[in-house]
Protein backbone atom coordinates (compact mmCIF):
# COMPACT_ATOMS: atom_id res chain seq x y z
CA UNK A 1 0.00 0.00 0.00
CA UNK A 2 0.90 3.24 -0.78
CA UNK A 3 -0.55 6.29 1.08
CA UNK A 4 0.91 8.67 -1.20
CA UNK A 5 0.08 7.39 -4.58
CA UNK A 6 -2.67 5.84 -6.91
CA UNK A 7 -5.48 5.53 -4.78
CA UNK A 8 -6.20 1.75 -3.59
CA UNK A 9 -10.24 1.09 -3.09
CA UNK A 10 -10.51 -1.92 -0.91
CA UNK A 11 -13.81 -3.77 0.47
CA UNK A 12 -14.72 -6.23 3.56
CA UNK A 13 -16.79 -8.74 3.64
CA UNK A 14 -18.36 -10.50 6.38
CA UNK A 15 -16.21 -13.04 7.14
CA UNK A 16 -16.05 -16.37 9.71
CA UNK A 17 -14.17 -16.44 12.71
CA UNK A 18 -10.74 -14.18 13.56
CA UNK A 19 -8.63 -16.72 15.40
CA UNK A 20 -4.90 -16.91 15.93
CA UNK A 21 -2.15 -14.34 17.21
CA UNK A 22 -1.81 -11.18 16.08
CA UNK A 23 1.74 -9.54 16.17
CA UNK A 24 1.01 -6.02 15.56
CA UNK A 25 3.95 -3.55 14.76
CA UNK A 26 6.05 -1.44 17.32
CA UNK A 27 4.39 1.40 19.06
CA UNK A 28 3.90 4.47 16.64
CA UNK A 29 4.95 7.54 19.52
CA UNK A 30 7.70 5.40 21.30
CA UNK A 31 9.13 4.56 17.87
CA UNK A 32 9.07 8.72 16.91
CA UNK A 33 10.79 9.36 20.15
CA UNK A 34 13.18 6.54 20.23
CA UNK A 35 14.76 8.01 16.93
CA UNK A 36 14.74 11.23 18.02
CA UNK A 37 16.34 11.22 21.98
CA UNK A 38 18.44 8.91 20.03
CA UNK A 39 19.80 11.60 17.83
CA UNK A 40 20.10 13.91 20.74
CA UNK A 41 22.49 12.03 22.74
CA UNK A 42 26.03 11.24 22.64
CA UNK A 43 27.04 8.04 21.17
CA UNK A 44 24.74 4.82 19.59
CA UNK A 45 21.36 4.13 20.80
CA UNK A 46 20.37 0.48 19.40
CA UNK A 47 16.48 -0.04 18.97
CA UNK A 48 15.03 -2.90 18.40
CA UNK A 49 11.05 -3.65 17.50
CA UNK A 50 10.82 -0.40 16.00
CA UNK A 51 7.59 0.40 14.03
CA UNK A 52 8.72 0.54 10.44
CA UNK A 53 5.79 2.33 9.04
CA UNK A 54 6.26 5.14 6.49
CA UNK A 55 5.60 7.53 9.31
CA UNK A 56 8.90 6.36 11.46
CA UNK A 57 10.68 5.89 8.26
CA UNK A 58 10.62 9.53 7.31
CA UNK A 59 11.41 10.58 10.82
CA UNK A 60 14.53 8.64 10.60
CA UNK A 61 15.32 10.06 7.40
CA UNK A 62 14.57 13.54 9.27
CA UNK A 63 17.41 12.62 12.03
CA UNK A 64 19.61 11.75 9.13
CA UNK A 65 18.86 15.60 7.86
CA UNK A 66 19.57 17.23 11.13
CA UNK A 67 23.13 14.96 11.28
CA UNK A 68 22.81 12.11 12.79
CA UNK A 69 23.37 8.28 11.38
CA UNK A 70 20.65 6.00 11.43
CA UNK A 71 21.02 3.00 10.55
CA UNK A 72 18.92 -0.08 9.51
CA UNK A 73 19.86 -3.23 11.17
CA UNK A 74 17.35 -5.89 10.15
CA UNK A 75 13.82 -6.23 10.50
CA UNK A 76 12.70 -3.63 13.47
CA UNK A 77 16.36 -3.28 14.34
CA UNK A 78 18.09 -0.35 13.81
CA UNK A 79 21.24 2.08 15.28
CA UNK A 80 20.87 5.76 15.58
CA UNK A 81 24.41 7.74 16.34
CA UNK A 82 23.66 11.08 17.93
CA UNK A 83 24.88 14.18 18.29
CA UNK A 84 23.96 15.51 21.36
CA UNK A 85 21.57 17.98 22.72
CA UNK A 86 21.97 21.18 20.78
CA UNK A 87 24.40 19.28 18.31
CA UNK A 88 21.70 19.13 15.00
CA UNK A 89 23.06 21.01 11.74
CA UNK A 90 21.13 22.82 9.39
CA UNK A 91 19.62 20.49 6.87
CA UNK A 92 20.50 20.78 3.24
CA UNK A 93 16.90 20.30 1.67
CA UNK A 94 13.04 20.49 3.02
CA UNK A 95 12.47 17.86 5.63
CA UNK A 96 9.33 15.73 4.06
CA UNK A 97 7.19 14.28 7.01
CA UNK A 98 4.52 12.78 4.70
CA UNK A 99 2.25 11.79 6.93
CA UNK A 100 3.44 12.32 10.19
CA UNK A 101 1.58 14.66 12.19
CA UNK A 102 3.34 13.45 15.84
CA UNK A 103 6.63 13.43 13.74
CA UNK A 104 6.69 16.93 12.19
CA UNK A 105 5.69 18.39 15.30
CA UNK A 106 8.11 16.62 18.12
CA UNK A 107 11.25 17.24 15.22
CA UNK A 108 9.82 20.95 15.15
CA UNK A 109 10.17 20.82 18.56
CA UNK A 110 13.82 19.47 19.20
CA UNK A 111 15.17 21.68 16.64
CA UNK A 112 13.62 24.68 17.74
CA UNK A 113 16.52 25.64 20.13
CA UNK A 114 19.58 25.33 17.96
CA UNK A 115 20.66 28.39 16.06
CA UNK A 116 19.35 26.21 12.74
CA UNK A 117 16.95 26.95 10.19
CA UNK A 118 14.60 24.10 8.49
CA UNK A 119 11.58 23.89 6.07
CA UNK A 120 9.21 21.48 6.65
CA UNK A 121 6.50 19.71 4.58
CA UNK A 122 4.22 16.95 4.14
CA UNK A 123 1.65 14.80 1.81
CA UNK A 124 -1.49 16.71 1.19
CA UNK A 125 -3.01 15.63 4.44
CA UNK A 126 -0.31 16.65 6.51
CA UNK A 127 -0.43 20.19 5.02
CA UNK A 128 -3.84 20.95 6.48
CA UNK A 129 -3.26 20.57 9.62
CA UNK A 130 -2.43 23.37 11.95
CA UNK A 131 0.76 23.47 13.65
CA UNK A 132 -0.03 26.74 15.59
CA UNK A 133 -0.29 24.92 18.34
CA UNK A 134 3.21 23.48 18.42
CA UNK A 135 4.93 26.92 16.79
CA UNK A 136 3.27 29.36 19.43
CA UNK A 137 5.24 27.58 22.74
CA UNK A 138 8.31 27.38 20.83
CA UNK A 139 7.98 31.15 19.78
CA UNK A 140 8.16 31.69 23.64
CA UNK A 141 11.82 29.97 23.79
CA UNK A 142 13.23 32.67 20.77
CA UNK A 143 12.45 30.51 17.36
CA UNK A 144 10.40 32.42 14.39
CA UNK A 145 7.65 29.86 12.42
CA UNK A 146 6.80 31.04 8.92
CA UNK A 147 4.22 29.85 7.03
CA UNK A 148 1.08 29.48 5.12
CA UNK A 149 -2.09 30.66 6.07
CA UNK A 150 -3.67 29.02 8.99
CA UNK A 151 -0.24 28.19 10.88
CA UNK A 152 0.26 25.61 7.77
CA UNK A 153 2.74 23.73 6.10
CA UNK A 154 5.33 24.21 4.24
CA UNK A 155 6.60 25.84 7.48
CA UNK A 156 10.03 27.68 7.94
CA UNK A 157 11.44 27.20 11.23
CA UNK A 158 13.99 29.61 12.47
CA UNK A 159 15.42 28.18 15.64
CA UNK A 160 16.48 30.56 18.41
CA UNK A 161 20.06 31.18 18.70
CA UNK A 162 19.60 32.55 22.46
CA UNK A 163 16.67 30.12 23.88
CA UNK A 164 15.15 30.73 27.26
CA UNK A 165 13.28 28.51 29.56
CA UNK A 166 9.43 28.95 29.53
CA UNK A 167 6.41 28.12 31.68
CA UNK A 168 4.06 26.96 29.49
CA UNK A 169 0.24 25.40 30.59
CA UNK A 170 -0.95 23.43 27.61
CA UNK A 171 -4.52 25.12 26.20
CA UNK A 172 -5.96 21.76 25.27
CA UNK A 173 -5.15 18.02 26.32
CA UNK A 174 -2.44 16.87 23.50
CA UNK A 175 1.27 14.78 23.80
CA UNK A 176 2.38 16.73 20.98
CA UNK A 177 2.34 19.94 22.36
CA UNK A 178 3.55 18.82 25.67
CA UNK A 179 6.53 16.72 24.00
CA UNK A 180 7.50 19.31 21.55
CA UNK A 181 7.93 21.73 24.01
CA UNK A 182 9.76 19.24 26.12
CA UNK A 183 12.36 18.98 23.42
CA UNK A 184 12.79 22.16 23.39
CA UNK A 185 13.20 22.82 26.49
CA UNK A 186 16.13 20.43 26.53
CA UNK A 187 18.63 22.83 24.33
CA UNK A 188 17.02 25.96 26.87
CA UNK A 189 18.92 26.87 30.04
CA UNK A 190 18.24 26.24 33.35
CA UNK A 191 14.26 24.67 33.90
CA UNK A 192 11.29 24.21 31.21
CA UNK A 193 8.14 23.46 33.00
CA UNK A 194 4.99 22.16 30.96
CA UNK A 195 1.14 22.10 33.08
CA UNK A 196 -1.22 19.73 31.84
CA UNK A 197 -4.68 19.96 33.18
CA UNK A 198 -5.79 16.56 32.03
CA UNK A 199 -2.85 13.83 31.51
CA UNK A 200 -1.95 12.94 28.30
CA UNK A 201 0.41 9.88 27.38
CA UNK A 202 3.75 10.07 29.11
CA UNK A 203 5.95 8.28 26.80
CA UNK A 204 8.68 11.78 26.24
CA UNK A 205 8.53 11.83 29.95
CA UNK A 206 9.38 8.08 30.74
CA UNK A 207 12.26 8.22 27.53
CA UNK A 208 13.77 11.34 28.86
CA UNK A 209 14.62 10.35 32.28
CA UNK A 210 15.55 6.62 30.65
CA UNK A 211 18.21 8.97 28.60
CA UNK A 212 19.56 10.53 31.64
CA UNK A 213 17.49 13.99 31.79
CA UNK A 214 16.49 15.86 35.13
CA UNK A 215 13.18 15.57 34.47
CA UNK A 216 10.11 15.30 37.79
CA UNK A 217 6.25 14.74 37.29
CA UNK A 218 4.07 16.43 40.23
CA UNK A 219 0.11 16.81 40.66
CA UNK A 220 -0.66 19.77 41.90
CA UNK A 221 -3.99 22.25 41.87
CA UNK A 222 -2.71 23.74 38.86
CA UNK A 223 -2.55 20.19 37.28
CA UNK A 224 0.50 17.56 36.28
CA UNK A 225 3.26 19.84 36.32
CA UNK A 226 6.24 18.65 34.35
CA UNK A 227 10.14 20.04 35.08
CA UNK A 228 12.94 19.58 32.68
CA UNK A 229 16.23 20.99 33.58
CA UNK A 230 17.85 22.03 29.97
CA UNK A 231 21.29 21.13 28.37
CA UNK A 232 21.69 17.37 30.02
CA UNK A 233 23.89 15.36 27.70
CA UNK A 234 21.75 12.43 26.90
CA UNK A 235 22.81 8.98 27.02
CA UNK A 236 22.34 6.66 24.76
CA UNK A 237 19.97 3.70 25.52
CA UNK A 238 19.22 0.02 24.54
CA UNK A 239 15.56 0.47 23.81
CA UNK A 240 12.85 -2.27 23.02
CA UNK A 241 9.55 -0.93 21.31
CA UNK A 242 6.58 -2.56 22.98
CA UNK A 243 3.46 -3.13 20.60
CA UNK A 244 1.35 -0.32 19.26
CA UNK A 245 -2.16 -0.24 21.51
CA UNK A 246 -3.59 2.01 18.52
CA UNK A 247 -2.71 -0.61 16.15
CA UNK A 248 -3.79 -3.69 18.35
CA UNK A 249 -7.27 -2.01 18.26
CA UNK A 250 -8.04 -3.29 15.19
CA UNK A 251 -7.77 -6.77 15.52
CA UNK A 252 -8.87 -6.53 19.36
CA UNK A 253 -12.19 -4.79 17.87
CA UNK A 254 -12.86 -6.89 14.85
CA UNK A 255 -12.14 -10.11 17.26
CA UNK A 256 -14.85 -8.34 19.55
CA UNK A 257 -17.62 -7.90 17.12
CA UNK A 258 -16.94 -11.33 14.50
CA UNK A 259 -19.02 -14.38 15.99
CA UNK A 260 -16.68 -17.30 17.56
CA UNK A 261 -13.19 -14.79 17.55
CA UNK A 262 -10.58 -15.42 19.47
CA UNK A 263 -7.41 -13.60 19.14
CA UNK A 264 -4.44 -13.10 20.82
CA UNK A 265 -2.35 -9.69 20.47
CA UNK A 266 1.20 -10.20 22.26
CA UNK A 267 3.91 -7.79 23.94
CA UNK A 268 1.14 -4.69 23.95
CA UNK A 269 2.52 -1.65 25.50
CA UNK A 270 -0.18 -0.72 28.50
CA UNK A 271 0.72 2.71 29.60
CA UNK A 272 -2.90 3.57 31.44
CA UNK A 273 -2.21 7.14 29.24
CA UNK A 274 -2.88 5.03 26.32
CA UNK A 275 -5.59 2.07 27.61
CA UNK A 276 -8.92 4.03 27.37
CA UNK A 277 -10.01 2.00 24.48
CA UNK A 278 -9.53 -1.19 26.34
CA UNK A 279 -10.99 0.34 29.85
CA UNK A 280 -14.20 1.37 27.28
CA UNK A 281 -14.43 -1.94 25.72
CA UNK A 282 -14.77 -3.79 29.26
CA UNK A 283 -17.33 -1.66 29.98
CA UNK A 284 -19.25 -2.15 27.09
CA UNK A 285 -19.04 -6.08 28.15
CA UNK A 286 -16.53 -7.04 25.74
CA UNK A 287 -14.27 -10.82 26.77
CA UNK A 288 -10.62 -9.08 27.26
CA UNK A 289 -8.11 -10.55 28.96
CA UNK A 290 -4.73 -9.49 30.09
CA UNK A 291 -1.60 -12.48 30.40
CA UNK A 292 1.77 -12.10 31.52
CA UNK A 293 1.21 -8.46 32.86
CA UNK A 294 4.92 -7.22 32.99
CA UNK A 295 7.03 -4.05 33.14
CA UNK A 296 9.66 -3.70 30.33
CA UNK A 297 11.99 -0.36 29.82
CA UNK A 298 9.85 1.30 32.23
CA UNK A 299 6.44 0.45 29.96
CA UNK A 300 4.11 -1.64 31.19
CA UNK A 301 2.77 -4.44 28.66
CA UNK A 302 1.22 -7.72 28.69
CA UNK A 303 -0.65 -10.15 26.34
CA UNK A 304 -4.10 -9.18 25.37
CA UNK A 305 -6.78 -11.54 24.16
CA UNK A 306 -10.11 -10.55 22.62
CA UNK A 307 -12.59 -12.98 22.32
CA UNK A 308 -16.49 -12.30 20.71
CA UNK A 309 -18.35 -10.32 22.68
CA UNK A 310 -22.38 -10.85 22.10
CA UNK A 311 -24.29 -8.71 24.56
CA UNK A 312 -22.44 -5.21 24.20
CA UNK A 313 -23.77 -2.33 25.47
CA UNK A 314 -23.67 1.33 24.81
CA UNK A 315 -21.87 3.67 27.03
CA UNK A 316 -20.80 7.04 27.93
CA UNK A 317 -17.26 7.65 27.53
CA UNK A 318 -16.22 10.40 30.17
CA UNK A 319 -14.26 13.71 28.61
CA UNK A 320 -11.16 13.08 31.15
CA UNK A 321 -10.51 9.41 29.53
CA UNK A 322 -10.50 11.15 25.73
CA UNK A 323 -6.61 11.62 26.02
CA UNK A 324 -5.51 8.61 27.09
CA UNK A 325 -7.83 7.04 23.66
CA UNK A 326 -8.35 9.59 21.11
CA UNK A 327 -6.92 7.32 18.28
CA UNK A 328 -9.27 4.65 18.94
CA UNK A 329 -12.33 6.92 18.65
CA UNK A 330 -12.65 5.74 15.03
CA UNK A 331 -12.38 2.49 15.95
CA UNK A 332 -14.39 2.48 19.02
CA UNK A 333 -17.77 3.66 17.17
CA UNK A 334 -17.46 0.62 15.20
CA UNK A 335 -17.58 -1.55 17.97
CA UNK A 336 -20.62 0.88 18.94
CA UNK A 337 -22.71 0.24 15.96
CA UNK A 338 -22.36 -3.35 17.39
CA UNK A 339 -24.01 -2.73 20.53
CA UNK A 340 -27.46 -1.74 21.73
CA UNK A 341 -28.26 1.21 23.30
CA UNK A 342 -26.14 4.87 22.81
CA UNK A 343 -22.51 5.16 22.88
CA UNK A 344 -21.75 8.80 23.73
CA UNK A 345 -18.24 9.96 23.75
CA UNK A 346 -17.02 12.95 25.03
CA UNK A 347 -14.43 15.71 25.02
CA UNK A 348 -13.42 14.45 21.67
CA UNK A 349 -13.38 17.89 19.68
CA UNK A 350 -9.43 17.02 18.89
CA UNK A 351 -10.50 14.26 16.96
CA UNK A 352 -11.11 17.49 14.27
CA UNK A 353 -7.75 18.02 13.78
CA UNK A 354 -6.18 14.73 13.04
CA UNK A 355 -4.78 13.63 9.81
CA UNK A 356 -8.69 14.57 9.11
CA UNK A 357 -11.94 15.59 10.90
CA UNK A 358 -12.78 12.35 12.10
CA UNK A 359 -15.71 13.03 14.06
CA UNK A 360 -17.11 13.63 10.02
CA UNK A 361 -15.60 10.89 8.51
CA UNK A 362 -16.79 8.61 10.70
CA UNK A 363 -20.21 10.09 11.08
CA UNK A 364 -20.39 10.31 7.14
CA UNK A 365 -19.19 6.70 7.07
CA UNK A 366 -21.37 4.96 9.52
CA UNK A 367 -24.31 6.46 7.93
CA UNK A 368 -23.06 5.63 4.20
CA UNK A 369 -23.62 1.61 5.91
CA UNK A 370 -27.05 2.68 7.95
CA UNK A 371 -25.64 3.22 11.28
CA UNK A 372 -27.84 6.35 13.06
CA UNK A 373 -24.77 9.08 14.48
CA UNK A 374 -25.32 12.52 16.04
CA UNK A 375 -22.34 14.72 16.55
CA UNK A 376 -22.09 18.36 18.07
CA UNK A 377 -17.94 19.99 18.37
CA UNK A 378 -16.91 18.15 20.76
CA UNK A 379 -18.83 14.90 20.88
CA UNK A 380 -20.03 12.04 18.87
CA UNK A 381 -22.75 9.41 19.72
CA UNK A 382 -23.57 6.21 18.31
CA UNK A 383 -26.75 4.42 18.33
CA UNK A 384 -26.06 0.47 18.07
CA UNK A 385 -27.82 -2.04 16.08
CA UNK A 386 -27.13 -5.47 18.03
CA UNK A 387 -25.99 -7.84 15.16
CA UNK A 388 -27.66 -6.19 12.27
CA UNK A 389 -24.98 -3.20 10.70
CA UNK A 390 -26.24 -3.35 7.26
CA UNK A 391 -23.30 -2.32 5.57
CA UNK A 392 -23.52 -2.18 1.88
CA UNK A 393 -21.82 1.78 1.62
CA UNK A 394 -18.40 3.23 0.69
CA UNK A 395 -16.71 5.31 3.20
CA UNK A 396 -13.86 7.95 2.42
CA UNK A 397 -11.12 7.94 4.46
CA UNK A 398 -10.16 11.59 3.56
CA UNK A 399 -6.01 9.98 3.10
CA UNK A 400 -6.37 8.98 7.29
CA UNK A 401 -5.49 5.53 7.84
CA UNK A 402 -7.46 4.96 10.74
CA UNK A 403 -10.82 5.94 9.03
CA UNK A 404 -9.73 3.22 6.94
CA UNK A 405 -9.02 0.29 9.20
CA UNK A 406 -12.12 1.17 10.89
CA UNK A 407 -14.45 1.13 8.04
CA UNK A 408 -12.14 -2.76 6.94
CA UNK A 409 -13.24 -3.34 10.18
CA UNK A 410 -16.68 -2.95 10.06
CA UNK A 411 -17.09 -4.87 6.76
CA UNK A 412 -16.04 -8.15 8.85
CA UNK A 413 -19.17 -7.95 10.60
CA UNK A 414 -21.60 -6.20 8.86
CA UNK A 415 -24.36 -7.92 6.75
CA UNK A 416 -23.32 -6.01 3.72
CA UNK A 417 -19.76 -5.85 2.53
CA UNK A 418 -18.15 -2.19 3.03
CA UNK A 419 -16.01 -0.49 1.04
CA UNK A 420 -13.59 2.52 1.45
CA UNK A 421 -12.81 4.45 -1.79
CA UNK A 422 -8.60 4.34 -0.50
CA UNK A 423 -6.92 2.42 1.73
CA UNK A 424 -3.32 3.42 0.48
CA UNK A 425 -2.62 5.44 3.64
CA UNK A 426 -2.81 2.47 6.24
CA UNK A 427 0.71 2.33 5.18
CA UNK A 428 1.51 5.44 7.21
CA UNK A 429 1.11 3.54 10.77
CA UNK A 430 -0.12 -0.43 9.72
CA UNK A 431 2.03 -1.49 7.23
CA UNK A 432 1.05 -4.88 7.55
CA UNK A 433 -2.59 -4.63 8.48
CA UNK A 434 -3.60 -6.51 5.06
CA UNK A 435 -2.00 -10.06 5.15
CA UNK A 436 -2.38 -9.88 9.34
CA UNK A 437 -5.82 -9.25 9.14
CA UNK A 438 -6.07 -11.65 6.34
CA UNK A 439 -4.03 -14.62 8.13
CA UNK A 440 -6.56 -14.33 11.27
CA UNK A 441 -9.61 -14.53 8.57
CA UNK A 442 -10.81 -11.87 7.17
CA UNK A 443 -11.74 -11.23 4.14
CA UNK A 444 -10.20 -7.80 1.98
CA UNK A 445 -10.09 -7.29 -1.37
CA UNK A 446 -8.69 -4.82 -3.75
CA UNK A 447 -11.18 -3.52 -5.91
CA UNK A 448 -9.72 -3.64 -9.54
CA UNK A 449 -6.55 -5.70 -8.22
């Protein structure tokens, strides 16, 4: 698949039982921030289980850019040579993030205090998205953002040559903000602190103190207040990429709503900042299990099997859980057209500015295959049909890979086959989800293939 070429139409049918294991690719944000810590210390990190997804792969080739040597190993294994914090030179040529949204922003972020310039870009997805939110914080430490309308790429980053420490409280839950300012903060002097009123994950704060930063979490009345003391040299690290939870939700979800499923997902990274989707599912009344609960490079993770769940329910999915599972939103309204009753979620108006809006594209979606959705800013609900999704619609996934899996997803159930008009950008974060998905049962096809 290719998420930046010919469009690929796929369709799902309804399909017989999902059974065997399901060995999902390396976590999407640990994999970003394993490449780039690992470019910002001294000396070779070696990673291993790395997602290679074309999202990773063109933060690697970023790193590369900005100096340092990355290397591929072997299958997930790879060697990144840093430079240290504050060491990055000036790229040669427009950094391309394609598709990376997390990427563009966290690379903004590390580079912003080095006296470097860089241009960066993306596919046509990428360049709708607004990175105001990153580039205001960093103007505070001294760097200049120019570019199009909106706070849009292309986007010229001018990084301050004199950074200062800031203070900054984040406006709106996100682990982009929070991390990109965190990277920053490392080339600043003396302490960056970063307030979160509502947690989001904590994977830049577990890999920073890992590297050898000063870097203390505190709850306090005016939230989780995060302290970085700036210009640590970084160590490098022997790092092992637990599974992606965002990318186990497909097969946990499909295994949840095909009759007589029974999947197992192993090594799954468990951070509670990213479980919400599973904490929702067992709500709903869906058979998960957790085996050989463990902690590995300060991650928790265990195995995670998802049997057929008849008998879900609908329910409401608190604001304050929306960070820890606003990737699985897509996902999780799937599940809900599987259930009876409402499934309200939210606190989910960031789902707007992902790689699309995907409050629409899933509301246009579900009702393309006769699935009743409301939606207001900042919340979607779901009214479920038991066993009876009709199906029989195309869905576009506006170039966002989730929207795709999700509407695969709901073909394998549905009474109707469903199609989505390209599935080419699964490639971004999935690369595999075809033949896996396949191998367990289902049943995709390429329309015109």
């Amino acid at each position: 698949m290719s998420g930046h070429g010919t469009p690929i139409p796929m369709t799902s049918r309804k399909c017989g039982p999902l059974t065997g294991v399901a060995d999902v690719p390396g976590d999407k944000s640990i994999s970003h921030r394993s490449l780039i810590l690992g470019a910002m210390a001294m000396g070779e990190t070696r990673i291993s289980g790395l997602l290679e997804g074309q999202d990773v792969l063109d933060t690697a080739k970023a790193m590369q850019a900005f100096g340092a040597e990355v290397d591929h190993l072997g299958a997930g294994e790879w060697a990144v040579r840093g430079v240290g914090v504050g060491g990055f030179a000036e790229p040669e040529n427009v950094i391309d993030c394609g598709n990376a949204g997390t990427g563009v922003r966290l690379i903004m972020g590390a580079m912003a205090t080095s006296p470097i310039t860089a241009t960066f870009t993306g596919d046509a997805s990428l360049r709708k998205r607004p990175m105001g939110r990153v580039t205001d914080p960093l103007a505070l430490f001294g760097a200049v953002a120019v570019g199009r309308k909106g706070g849009r790429l292309p986007m010229t980053i001018v990084g301050a040559a004199q950074p200062v420490p800031v203070r900054y409280v984040v406006p709106v839950p996100s682990a982009q903000v929070k991390s990109a300012v965190l990277l920053a903060g490392l080339n600043a002097p003396g302490k960056t602190v970063v307030i979160e009123k509502e947690a989001t994950r904590d994977h830049t704060e577990r890999m920073l103190a890992g590297f050898g930063a000063e870097v203390t979490v505190e709850q306090t009345d005016e939230g989780r207040v995060i302290t970085l003391t700036g210009q640590p040299e970084l160590q490098p690290q022997v790092i092992t990429v637990p599974r992606d939870p965002s990318s186990a939700a497909f097969p946990v979800c499909a295994a949840i709503i095909v009759e007589g499923s029974d999947v197992l997902i192993p090594n799954i990274g468990l951070n509670p900042t990213r479980a919400g989707l599973f904490t929702t599912l067992r709500e709903m009344g869906a058979d998960l299990t957790y085996e050989n609960e463990r902690i590995e490079g300060g991650e928790p993770m265990a195995d995670l099997r998802a049997r057929f769940s008849a008998g879900l329910h609908g329910v409401e999915v608190p604001p304050e859980r929306a960070a820890s599972m606003i990737d699985e939103f897509p996902i999780l309204s799937v599940v809900a057209s599987f259930a009876s009753g409402k499934t309200v979620m939210l606190g989910v108006k960031e789902l707007r500015v992902k790689e699309c809006d995907r409050i629409d594209a899933m509301v246009k979606g579900l009702r393309a295959n006769g699935v009743t959705v409301d939606e207001t800013e900042d919340t979607m609900t779901v009214h479920g049909m038991g066993r009876d999704v009709p199906g029989g619609g195309v869905a576009a996934t506006f170039l966002d890979h989730r929207i795709a899996m999700s509407f695969m997803c709901l073909g394998m159930a549905s009474v109707a086959p469903v199609s989505v008009d390209d599935a080419g950008p699964i490639v971004t974060s999935f690369p595999i989800f075809e033949p896996l998905m396949t191998r367990l049962g289902a049943r995709l096809e390429r329309v015109g293939a």
